[in-house]
PDB file of N, CA and C in Angstrom:
ATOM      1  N   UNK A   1       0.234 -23.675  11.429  1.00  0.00           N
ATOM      2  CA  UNK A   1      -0.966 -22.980  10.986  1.00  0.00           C
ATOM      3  C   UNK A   1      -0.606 -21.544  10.609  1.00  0.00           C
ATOM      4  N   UNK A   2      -0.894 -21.071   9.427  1.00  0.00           N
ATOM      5  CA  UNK A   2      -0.470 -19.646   9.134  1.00  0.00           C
ATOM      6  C   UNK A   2      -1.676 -18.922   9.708  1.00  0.00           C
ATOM      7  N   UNK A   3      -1.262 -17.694   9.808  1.00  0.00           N
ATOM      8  CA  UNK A   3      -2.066 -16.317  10.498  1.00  0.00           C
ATOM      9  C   UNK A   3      -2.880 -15.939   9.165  1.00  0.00           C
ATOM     10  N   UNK A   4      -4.045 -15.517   9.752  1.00  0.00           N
ATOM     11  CA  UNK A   4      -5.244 -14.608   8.757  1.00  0.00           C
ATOM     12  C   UNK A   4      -4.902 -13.547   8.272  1.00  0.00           C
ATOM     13  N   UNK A   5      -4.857 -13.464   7.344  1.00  0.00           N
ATOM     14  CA  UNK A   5      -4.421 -11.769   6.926  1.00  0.00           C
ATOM     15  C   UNK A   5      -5.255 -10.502   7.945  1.00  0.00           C
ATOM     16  N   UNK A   6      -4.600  -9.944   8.305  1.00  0.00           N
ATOM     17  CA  UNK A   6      -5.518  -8.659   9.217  1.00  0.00           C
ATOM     18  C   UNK A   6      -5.390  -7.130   8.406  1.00  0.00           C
ATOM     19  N   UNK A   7      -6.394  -6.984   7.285  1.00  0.00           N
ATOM     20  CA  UNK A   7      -6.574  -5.935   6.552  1.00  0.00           C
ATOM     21  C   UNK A   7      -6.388  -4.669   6.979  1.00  0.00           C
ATOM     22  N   UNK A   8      -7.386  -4.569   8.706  1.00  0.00           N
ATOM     23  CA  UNK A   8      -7.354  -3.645   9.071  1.00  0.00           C
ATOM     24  C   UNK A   8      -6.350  -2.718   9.978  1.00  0.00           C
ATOM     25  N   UNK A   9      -5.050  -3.268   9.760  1.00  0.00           N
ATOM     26  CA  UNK A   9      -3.572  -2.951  10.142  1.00  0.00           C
ATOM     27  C   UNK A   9      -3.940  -1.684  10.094  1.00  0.00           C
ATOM     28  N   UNK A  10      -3.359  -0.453  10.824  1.00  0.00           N
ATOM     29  CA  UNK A  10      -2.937   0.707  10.562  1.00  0.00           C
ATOM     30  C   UNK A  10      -1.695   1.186   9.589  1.00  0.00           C
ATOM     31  N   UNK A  11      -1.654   2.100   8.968  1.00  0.00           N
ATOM     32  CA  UNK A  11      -0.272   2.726   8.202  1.00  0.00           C
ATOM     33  C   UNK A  11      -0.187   3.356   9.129  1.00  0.00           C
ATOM     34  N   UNK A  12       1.411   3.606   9.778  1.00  0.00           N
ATOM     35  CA  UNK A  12       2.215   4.445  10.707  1.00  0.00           C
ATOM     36  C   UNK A  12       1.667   5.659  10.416  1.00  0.00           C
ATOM     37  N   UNK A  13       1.391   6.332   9.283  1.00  0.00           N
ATOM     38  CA  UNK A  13       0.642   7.981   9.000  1.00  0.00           C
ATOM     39  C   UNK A  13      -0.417   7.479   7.702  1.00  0.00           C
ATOM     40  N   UNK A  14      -1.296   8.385   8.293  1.00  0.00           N
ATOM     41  CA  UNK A  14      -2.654   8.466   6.580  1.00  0.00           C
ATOM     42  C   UNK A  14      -2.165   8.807   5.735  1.00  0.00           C
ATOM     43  N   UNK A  15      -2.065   8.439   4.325  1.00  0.00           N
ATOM     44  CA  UNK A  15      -1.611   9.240   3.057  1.00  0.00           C
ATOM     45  C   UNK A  15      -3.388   9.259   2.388  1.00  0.00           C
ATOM     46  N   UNK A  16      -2.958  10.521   1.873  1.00  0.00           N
ATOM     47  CA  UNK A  16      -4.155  10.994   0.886  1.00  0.00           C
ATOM     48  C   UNK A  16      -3.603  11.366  -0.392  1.00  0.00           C
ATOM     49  N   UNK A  17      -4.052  10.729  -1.384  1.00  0.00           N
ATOM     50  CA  UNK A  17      -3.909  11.231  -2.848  1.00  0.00           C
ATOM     51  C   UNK A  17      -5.647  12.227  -3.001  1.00  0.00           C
ATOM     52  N   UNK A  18      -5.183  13.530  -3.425  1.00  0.00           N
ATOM     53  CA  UNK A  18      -5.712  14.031  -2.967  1.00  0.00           C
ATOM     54  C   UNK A  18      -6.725  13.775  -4.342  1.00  0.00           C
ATOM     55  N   UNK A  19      -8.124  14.342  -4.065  1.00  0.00           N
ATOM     56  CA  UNK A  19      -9.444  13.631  -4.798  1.00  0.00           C
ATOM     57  C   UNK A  19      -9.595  12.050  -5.518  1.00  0.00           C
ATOM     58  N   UNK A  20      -8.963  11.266  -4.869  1.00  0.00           N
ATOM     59  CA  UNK A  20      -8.798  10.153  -5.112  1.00  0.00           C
ATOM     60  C   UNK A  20      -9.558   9.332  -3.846  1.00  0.00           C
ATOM     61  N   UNK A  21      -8.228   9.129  -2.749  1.00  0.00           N
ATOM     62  CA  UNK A  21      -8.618   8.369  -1.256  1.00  0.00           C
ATOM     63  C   UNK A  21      -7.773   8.336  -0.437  1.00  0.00           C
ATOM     64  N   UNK A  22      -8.367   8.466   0.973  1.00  0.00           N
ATOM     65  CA  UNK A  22      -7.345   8.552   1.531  1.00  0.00           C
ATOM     66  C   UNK A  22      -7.021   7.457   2.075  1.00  0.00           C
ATOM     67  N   UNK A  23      -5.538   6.987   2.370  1.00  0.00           N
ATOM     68  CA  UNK A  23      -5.104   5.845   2.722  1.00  0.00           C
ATOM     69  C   UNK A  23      -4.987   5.671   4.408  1.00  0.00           C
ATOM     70  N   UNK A  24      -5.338   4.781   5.209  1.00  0.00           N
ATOM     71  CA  UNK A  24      -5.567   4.713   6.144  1.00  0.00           C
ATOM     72  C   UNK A  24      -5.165   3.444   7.009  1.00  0.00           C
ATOM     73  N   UNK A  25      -5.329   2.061   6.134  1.00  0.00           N
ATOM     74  CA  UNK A  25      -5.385   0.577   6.694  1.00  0.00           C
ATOM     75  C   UNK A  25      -4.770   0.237   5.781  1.00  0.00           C
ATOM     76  N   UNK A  26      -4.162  -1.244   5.554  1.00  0.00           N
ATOM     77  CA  UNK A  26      -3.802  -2.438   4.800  1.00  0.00           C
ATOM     78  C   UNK A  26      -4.508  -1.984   3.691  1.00  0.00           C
ATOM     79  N   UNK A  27      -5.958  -2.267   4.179  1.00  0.00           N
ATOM     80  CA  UNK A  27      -7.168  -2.748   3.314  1.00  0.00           C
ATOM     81  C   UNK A  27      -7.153  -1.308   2.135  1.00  0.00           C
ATOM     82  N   UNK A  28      -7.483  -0.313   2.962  1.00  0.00           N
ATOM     83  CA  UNK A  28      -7.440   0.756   1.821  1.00  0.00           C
ATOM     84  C   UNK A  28      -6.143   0.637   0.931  1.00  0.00           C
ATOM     85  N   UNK A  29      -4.824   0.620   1.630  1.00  0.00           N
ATOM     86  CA  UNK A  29      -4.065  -0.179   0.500  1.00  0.00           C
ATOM     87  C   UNK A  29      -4.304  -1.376  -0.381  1.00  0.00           C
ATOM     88  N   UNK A  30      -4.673  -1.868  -0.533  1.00  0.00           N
ATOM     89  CA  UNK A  30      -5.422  -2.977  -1.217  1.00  0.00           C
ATOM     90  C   UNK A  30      -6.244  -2.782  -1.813  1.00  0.00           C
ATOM     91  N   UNK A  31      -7.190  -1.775  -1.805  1.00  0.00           N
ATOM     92  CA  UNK A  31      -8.205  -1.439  -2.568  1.00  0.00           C
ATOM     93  C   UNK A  31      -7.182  -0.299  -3.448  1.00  0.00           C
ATOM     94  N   UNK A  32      -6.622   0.164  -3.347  1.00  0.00           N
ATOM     95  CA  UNK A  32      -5.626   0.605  -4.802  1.00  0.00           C
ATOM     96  C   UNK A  32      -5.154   0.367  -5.289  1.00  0.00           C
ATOM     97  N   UNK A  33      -4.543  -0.996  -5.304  1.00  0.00           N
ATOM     98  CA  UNK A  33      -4.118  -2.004  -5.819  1.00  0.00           C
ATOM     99  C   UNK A  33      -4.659  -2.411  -6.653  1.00  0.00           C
ATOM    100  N   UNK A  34      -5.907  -2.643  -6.278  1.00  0.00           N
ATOM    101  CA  UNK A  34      -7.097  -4.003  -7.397  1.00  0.00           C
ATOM    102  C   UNK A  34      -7.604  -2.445  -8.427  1.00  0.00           C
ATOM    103  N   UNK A  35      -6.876  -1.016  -8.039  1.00  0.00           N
ATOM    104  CA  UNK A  35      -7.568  -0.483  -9.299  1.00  0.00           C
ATOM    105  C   UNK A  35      -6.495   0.237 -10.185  1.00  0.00           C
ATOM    106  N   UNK A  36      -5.455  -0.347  -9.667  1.00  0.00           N
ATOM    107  CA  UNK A  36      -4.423  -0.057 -10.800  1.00  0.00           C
ATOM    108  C   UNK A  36      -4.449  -0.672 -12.287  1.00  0.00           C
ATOM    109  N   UNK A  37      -4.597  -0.091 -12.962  1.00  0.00           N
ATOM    110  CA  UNK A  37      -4.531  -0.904 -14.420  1.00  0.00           C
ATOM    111  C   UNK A  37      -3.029  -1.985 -14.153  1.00  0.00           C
ATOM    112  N   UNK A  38      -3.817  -2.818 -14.882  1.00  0.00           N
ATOM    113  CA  UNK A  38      -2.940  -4.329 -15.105  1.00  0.00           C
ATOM    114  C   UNK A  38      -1.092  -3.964 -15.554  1.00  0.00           C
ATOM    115  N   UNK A  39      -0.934  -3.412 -16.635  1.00  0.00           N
ATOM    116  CA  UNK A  39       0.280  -3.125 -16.562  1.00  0.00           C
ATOM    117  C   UNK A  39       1.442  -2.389 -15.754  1.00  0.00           C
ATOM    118  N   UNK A  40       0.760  -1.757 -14.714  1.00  0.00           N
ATOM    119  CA  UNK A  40       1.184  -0.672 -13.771  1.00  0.00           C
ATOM    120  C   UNK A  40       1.437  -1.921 -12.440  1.00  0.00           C
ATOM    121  N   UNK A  41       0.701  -2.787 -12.461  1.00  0.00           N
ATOM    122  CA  UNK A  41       0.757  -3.957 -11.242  1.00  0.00           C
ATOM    123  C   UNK A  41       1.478  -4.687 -11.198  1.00  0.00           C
ATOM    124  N   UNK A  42       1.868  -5.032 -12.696  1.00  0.00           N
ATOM    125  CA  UNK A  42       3.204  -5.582 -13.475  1.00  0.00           C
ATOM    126  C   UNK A  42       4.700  -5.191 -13.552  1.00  0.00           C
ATOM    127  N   UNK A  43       4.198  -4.037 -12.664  1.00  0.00           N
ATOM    128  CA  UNK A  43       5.903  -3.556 -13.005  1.00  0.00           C
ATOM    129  C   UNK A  43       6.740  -3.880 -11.404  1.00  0.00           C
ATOM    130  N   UNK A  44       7.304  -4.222 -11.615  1.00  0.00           N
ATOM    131  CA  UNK A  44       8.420  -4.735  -9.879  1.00  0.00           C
ATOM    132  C   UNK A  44       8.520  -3.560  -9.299  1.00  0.00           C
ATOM    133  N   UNK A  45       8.277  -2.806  -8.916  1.00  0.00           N
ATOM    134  CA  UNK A  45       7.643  -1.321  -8.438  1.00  0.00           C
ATOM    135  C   UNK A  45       6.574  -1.725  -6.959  1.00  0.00           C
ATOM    136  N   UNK A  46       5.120  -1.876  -8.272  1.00  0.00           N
ATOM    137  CA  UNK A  46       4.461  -2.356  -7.666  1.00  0.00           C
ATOM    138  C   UNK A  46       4.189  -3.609  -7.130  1.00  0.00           C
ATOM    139  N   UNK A  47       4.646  -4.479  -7.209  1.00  0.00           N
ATOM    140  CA  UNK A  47       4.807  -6.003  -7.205  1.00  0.00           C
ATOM    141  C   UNK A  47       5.820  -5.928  -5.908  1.00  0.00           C
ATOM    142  N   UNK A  48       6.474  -5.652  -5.641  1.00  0.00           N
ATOM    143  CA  UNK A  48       7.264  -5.236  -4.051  1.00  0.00           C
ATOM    144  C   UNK A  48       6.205  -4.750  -2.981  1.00  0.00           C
ATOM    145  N   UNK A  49       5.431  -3.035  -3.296  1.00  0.00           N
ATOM    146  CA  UNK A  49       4.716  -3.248  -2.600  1.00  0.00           C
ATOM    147  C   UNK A  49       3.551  -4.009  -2.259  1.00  0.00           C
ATOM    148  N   UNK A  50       2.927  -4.912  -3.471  1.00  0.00           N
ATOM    149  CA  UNK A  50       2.093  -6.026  -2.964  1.00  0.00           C
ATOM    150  C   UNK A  50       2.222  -6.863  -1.911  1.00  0.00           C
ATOM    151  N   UNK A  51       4.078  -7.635  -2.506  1.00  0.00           N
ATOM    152  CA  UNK A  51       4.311  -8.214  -1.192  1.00  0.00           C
ATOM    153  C   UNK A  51       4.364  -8.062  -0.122  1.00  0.00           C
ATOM    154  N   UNK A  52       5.065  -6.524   0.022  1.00  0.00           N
ATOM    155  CA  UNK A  52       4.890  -6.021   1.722  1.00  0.00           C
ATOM    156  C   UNK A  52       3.634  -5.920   2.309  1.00  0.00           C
ATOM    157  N   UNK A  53       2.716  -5.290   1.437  1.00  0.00           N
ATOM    158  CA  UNK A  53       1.207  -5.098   1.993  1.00  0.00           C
ATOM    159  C   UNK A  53       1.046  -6.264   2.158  1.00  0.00           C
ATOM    160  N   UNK A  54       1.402  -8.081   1.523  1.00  0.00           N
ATOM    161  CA  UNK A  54       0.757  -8.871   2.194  1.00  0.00           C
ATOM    162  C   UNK A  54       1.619  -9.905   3.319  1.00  0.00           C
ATOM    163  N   UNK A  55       2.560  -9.435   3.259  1.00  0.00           N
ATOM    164  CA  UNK A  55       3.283  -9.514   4.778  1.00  0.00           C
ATOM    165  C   UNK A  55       2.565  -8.616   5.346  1.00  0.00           C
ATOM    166  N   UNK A  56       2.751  -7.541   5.829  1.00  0.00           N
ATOM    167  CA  UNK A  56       2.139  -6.652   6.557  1.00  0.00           C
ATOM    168  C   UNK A  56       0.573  -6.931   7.134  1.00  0.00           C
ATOM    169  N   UNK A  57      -0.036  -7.627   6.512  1.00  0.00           N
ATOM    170  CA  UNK A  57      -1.272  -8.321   6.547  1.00  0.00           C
ATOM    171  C   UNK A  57      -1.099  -9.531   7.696  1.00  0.00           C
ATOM    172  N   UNK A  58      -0.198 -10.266   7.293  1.00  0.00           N
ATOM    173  CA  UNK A  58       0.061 -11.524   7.837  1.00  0.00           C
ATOM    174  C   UNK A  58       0.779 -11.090   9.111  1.00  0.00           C
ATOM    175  N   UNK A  59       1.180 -10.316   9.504  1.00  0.00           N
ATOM    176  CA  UNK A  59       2.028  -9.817  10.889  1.00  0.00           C
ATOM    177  C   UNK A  59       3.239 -10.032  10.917  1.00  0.00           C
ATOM    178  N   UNK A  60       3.589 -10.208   9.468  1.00  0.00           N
ATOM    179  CA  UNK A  60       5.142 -11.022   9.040  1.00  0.00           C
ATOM    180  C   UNK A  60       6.352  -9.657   9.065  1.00  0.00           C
ATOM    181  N   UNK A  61       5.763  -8.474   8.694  1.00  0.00           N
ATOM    182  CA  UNK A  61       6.376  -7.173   8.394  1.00  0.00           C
ATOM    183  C   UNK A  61       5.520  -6.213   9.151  1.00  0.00           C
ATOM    184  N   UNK A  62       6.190  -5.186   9.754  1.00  0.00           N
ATOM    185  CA  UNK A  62       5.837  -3.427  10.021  1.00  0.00           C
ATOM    186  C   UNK A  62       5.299  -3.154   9.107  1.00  0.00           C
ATOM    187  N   UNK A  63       3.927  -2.298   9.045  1.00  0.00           N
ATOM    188  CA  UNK A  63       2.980  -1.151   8.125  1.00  0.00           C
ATOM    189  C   UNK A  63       3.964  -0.508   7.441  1.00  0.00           C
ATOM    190  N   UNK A  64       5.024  -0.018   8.347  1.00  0.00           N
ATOM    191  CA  UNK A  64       5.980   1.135   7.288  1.00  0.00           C
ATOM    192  C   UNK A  64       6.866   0.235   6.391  1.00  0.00           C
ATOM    193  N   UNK A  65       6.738  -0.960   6.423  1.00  0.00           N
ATOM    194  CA  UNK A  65       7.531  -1.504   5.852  1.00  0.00           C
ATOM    195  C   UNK A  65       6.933  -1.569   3.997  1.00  0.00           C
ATOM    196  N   UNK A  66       5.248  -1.516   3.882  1.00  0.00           N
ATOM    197  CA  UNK A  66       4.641  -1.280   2.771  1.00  0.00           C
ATOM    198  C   UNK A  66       4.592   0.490   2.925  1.00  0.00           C
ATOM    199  N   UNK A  67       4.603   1.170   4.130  1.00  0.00           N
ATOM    200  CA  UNK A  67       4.231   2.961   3.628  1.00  0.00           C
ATOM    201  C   UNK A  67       5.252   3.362   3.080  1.00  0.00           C
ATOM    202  N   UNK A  68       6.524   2.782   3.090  1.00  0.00           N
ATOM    203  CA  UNK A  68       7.108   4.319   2.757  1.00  0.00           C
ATOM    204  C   UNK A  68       7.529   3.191   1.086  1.00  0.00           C
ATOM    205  N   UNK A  69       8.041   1.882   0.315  1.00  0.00           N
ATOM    206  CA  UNK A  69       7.694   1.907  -0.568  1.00  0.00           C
ATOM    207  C   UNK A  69       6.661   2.273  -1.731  1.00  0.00           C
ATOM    208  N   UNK A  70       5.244   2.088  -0.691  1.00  0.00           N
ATOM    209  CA  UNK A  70       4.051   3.134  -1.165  1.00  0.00           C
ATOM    210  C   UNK A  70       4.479   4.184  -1.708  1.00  0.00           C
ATOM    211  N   UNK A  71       4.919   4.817  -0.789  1.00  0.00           N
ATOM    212  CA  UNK A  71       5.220   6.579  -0.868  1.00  0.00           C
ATOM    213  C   UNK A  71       6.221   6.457  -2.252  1.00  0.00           C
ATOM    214  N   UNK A  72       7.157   5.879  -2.524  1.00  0.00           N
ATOM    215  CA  UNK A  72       8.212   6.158  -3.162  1.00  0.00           C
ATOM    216  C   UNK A  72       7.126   5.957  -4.303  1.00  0.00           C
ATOM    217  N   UNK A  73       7.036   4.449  -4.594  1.00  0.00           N
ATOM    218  CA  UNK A  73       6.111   4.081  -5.976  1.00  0.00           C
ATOM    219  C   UNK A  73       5.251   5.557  -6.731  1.00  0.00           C
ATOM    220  N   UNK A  74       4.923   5.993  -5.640  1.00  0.00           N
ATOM    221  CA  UNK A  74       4.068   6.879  -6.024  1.00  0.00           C
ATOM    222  C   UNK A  74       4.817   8.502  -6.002  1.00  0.00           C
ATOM    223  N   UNK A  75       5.834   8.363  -6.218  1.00  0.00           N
ATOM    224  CA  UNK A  75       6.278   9.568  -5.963  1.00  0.00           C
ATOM    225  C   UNK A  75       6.869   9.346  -7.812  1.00  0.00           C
ATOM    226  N   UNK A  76       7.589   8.905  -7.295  1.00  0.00           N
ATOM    227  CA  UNK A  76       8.092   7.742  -9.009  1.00  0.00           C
ATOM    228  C   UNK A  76       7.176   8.235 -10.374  1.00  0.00           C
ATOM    229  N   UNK A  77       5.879   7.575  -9.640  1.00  0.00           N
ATOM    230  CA  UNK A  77       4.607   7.918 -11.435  1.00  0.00           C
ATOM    231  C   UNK A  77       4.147   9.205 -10.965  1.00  0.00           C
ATOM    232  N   UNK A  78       4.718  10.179 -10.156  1.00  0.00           N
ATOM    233  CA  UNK A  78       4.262  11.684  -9.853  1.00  0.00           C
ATOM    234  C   UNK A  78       2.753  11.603  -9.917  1.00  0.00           C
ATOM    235  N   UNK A  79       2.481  10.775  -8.482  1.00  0.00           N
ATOM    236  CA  UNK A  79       1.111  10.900  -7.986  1.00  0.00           C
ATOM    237  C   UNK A  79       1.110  11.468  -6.570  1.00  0.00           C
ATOM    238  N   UNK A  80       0.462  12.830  -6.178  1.00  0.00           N
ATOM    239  CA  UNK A  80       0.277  13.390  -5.778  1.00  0.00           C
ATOM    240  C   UNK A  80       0.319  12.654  -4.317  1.00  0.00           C
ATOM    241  N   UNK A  81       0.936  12.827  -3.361  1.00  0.00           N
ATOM    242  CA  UNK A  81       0.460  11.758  -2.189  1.00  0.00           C
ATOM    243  C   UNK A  81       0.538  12.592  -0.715  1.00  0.00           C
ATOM    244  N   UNK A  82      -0.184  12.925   0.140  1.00  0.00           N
ATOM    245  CA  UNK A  82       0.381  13.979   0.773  1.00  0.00           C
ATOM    246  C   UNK A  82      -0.258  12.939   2.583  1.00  0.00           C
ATOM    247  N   UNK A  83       1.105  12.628   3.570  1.00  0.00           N
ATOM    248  CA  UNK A  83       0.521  12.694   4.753  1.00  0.00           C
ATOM    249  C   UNK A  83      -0.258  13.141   5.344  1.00  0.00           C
ATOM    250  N   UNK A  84      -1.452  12.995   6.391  1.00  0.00           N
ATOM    251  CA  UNK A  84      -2.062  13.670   6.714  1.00  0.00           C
ATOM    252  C   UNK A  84      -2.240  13.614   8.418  1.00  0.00           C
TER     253      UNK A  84
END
């Protein structure tokens, strides 16, 4: 029997893109996801951290195991991302 995804995982630290959202859970990861334009989701970048966020979901992987690819991805398209 596989495990339920559990959205509400913690990230090891909050990231905030600042006037955007701040990142907090799985789930808020996930909700930036579904608002990335389509070609940006497409790129193996982001498509890595999908998978981790949905290991990370499943209890298959560590939170930091999607934060700090997060962090990079986004450091990458010079989006503002600041711990909090």
């Amino acid at each position: 029997m596989r495990n339920r995804p559990n959205w509400s995982r913690l990230l090891p630290q909050p990231l905030v893109i600042p006037k955007v959202m701040k990142l907090t859970t799985l789930a808020d990861v996930r909700e930036l996801m579904r608002h990335l334009p389509k070609g940006h989701r497409a790129r193996s970048t982001w498509q890595h951290v999908e998978k981790q966020l949905n290991a990370a979901a499943l209890s298959e992987v560590e939170t930091i195991d999607v934060a700090v690819p997060l962090r990079l991805v986004l450091q990458l398209e010079r989006v503002p991302c600041l711990p909090q």
